[in-house]
N, C-alpha and C. Protein backbone atom coordinates (compact mmCIF):
# COMPACT_ATOMS: atom_id res chain seq x y z
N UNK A 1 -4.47 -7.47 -7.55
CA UNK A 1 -3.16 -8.09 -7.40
C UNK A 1 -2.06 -7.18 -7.94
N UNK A 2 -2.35 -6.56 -8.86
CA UNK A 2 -1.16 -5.69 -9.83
C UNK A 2 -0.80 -4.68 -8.42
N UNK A 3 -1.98 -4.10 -7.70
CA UNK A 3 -1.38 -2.99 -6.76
C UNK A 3 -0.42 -3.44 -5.86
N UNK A 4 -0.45 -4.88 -5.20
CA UNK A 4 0.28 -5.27 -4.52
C UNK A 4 1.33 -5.63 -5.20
N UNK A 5 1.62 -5.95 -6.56
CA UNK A 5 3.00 -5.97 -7.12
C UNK A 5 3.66 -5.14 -7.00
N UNK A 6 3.23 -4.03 -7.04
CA UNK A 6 3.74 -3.00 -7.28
C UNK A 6 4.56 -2.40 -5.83
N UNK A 7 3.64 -2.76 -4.77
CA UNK A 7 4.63 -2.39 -3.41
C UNK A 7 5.18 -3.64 -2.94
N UNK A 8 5.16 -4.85 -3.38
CA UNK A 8 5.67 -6.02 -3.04
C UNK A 8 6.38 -6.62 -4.51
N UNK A 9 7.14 -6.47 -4.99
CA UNK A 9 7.65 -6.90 -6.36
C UNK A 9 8.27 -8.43 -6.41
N UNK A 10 7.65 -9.45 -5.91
CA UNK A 10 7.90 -10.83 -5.64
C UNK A 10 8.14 -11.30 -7.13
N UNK A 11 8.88 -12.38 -7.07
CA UNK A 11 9.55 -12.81 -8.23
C UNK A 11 8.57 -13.45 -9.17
N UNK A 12 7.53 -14.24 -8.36
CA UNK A 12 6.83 -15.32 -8.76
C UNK A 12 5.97 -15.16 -7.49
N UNK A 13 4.70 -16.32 -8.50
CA UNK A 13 3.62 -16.35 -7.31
C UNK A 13 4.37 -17.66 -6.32
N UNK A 14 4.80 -18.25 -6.59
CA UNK A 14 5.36 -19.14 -6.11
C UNK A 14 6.31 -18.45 -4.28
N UNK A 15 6.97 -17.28 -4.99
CA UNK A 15 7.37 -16.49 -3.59
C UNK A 15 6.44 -16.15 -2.84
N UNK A 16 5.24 -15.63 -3.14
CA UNK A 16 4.45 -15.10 -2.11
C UNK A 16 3.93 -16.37 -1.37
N UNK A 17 3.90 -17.36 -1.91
CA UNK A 17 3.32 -18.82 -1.63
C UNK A 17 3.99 -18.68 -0.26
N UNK A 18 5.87 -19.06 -0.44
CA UNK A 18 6.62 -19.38 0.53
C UNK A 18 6.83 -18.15 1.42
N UNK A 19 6.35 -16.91 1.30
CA UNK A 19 6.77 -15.97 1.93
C UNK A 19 4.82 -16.03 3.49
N UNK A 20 3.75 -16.58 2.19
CA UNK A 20 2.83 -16.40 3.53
C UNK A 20 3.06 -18.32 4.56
N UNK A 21 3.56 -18.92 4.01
CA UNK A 21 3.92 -20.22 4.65
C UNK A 21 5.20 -20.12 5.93
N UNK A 22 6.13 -19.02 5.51
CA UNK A 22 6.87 -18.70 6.20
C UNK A 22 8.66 -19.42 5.57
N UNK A 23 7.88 -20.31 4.37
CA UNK A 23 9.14 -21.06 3.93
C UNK A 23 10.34 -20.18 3.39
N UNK A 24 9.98 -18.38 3.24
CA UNK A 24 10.90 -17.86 3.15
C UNK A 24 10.42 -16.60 3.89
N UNK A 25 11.62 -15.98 4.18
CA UNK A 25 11.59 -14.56 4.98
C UNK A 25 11.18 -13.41 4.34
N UNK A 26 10.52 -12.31 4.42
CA UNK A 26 10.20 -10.95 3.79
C UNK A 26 11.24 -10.65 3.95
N UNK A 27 11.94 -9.24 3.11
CA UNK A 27 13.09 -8.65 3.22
C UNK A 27 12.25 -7.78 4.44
N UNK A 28 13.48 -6.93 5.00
CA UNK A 28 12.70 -5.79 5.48
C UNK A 28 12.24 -4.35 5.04
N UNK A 29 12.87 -4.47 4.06
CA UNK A 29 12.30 -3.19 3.08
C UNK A 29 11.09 -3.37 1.98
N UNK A 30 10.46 -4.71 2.13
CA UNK A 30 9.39 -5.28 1.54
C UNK A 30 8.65 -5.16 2.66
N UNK A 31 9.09 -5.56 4.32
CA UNK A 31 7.93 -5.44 5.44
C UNK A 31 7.63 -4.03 5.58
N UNK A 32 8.59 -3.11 5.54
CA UNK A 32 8.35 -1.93 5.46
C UNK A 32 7.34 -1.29 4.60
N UNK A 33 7.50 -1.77 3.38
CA UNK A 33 6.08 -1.63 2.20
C UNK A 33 4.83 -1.61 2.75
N UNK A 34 4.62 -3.00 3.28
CA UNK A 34 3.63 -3.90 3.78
C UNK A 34 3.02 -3.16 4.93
N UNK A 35 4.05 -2.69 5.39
CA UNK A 35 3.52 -2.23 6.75
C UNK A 35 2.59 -0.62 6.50
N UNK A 36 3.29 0.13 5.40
CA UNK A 36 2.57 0.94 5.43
C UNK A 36 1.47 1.21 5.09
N UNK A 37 1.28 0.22 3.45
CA UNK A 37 0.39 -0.02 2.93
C UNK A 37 -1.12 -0.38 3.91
N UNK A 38 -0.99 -1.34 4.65
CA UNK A 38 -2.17 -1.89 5.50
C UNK A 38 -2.06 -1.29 7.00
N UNK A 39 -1.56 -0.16 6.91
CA UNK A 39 -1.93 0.87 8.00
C UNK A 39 -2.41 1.52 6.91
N UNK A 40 -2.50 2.22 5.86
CA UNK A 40 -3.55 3.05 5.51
C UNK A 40 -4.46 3.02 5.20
N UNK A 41 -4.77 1.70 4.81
CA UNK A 41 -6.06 0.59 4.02
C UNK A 41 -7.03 0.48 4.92
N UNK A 42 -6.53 0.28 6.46
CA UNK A 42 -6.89 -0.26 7.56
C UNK A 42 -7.80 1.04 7.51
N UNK A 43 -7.14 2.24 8.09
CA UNK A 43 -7.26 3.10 8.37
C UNK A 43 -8.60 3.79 7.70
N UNK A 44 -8.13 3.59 5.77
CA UNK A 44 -9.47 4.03 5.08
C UNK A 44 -10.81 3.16 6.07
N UNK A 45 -10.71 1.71 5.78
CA UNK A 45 -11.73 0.93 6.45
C UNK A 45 -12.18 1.20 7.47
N UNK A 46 -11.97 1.34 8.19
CA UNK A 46 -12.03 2.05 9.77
C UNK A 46 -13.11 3.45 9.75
N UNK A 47 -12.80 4.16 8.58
CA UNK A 47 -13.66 5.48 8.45
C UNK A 47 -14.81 5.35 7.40
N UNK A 48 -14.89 3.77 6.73
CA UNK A 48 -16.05 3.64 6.26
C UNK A 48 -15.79 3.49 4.41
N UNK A 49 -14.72 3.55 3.97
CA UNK A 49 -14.32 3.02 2.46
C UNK A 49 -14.23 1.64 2.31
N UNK A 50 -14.63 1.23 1.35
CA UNK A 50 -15.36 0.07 0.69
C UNK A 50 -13.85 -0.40 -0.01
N UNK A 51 -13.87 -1.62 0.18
CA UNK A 51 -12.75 -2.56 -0.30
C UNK A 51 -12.50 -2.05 -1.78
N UNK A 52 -13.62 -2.10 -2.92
CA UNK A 52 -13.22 -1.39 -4.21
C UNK A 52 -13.12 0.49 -3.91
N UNK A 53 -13.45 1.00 -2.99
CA UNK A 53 -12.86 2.19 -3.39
C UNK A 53 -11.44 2.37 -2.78
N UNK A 54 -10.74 1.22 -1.56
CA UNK A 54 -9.59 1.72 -1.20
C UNK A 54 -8.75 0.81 -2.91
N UNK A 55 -9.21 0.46 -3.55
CA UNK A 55 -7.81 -0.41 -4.02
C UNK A 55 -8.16 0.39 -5.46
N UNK A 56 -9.18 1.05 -5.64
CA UNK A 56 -9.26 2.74 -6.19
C UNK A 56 -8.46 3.50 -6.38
N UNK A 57 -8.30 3.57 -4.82
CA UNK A 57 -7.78 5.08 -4.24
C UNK A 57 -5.85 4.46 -4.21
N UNK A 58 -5.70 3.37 -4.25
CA UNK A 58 -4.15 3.01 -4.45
C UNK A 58 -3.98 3.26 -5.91
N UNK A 59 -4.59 2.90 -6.71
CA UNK A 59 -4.07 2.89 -7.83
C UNK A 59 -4.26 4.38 -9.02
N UNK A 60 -4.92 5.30 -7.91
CA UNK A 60 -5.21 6.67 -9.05
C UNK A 60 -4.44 7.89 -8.19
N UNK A 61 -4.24 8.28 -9.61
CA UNK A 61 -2.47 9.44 -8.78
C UNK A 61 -3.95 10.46 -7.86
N UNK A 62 -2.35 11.11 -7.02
CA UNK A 62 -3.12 12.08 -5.94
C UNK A 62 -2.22 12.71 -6.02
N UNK A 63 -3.12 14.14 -5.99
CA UNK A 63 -2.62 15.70 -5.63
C UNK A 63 -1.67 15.82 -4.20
N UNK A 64 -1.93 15.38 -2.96
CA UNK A 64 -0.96 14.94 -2.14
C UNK A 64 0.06 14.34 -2.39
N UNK A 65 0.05 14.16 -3.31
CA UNK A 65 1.24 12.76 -3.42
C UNK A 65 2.20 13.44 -4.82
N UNK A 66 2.34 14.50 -5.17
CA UNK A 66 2.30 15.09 -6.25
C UNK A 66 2.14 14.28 -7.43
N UNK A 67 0.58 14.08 -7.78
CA UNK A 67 -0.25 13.50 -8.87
C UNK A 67 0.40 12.06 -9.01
N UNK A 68 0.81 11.33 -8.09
CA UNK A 68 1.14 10.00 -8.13
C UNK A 68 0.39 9.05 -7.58
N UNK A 69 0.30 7.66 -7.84
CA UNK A 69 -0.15 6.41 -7.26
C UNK A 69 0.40 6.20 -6.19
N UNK A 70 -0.85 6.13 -4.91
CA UNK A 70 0.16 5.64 -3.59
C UNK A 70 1.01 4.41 -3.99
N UNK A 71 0.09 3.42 -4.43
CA UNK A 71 0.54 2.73 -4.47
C UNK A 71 2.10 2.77 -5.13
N UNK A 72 2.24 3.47 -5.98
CA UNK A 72 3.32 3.86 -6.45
C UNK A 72 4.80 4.58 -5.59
N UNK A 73 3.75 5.60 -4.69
CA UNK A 73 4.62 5.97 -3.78
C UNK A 73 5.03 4.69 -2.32
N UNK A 74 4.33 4.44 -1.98
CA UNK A 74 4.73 3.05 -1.05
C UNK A 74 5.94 2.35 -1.22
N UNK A 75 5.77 2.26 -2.97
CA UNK A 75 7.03 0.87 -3.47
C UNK A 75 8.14 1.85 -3.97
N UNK A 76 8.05 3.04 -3.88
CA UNK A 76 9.51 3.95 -4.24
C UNK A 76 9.82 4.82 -2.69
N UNK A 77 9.30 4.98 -2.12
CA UNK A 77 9.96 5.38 -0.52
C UNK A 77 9.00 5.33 0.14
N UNK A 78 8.12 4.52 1.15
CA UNK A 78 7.35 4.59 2.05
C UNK A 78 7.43 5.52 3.48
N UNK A 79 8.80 5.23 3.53
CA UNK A 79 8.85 5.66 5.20
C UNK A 79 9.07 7.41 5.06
N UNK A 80 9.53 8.25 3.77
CA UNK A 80 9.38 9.03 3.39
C UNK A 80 8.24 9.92 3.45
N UNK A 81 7.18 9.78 2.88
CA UNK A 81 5.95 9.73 2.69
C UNK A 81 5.03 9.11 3.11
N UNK A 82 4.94 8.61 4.48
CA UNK A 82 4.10 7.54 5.11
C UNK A 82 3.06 9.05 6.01
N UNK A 83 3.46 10.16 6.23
CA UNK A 83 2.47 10.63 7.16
C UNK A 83 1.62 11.82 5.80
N UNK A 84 1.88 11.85 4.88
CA UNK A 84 1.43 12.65 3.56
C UNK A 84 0.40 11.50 2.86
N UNK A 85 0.62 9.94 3.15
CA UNK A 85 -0.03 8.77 2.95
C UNK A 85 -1.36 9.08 3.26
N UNK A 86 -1.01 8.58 4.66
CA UNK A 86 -2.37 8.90 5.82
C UNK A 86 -2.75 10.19 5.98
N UNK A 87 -2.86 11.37 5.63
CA UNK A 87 -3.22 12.39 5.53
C UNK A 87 -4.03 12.06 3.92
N UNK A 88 -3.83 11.83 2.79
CA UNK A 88 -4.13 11.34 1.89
C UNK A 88 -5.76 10.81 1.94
N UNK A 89 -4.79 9.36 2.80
CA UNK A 89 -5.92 8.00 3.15
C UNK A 89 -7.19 9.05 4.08
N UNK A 90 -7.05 9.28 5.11
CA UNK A 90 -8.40 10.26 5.59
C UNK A 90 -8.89 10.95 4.39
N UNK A 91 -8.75 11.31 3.54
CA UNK A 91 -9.34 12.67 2.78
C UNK A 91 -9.87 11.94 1.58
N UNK A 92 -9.61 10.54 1.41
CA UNK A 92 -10.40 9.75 0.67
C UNK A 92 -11.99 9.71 1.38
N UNK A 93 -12.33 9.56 2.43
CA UNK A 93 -13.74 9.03 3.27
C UNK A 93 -13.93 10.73 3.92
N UNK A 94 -13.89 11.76 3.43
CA UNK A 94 -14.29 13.02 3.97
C UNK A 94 -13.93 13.47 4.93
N UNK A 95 -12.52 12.82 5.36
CA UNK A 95 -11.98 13.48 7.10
C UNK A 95 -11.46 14.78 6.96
């Protein structure tokens, strides 16, 4: 849960409540988060990484990323760094 705070910084659990009910709207610079995040997750999965090693691989800095937490990078500029992400995310599962 902490990793997703970190690219989703919701006030309360109570927001995420109303945000998956629809009782409130995502910003779009929170969908933007979202979006990148679970394109790369996806992506690890897809090539064969295990639910505990992608939420691993979010939370321990990378040499791509200059020695930072994606997850970290996601919630400070995603769209920035979204193709250095996925270049990243492959090289977790040996691509």
């Amino acid at each position: 849960m902490r990793v997703w705070l970190r690219i989703w910084p919701a006030p309360s659990t109570a927001a995420v409540s109303d945000y998956i009910t629809r009782a409130a709207a995502v910003p779009d610079h929170v969908r933007a988060r979202l979006k990148v995040a679970y394109t790369v997750a996806a992506l690890q999965h897809q090539l064969g990484a295990t639910p505990s090693l992608i939420q691993a691989w979010f939370q321990g800095r990378n040499p791509r990323l200059d020695d930072r937490a994606p997850a970290q990078v996601i919630a400070d500029d995603p769209c920035r760094f979204r193709g250095t992400l996925i270049a990243a995310a492959v090289t977790l599962v040996g691509g």
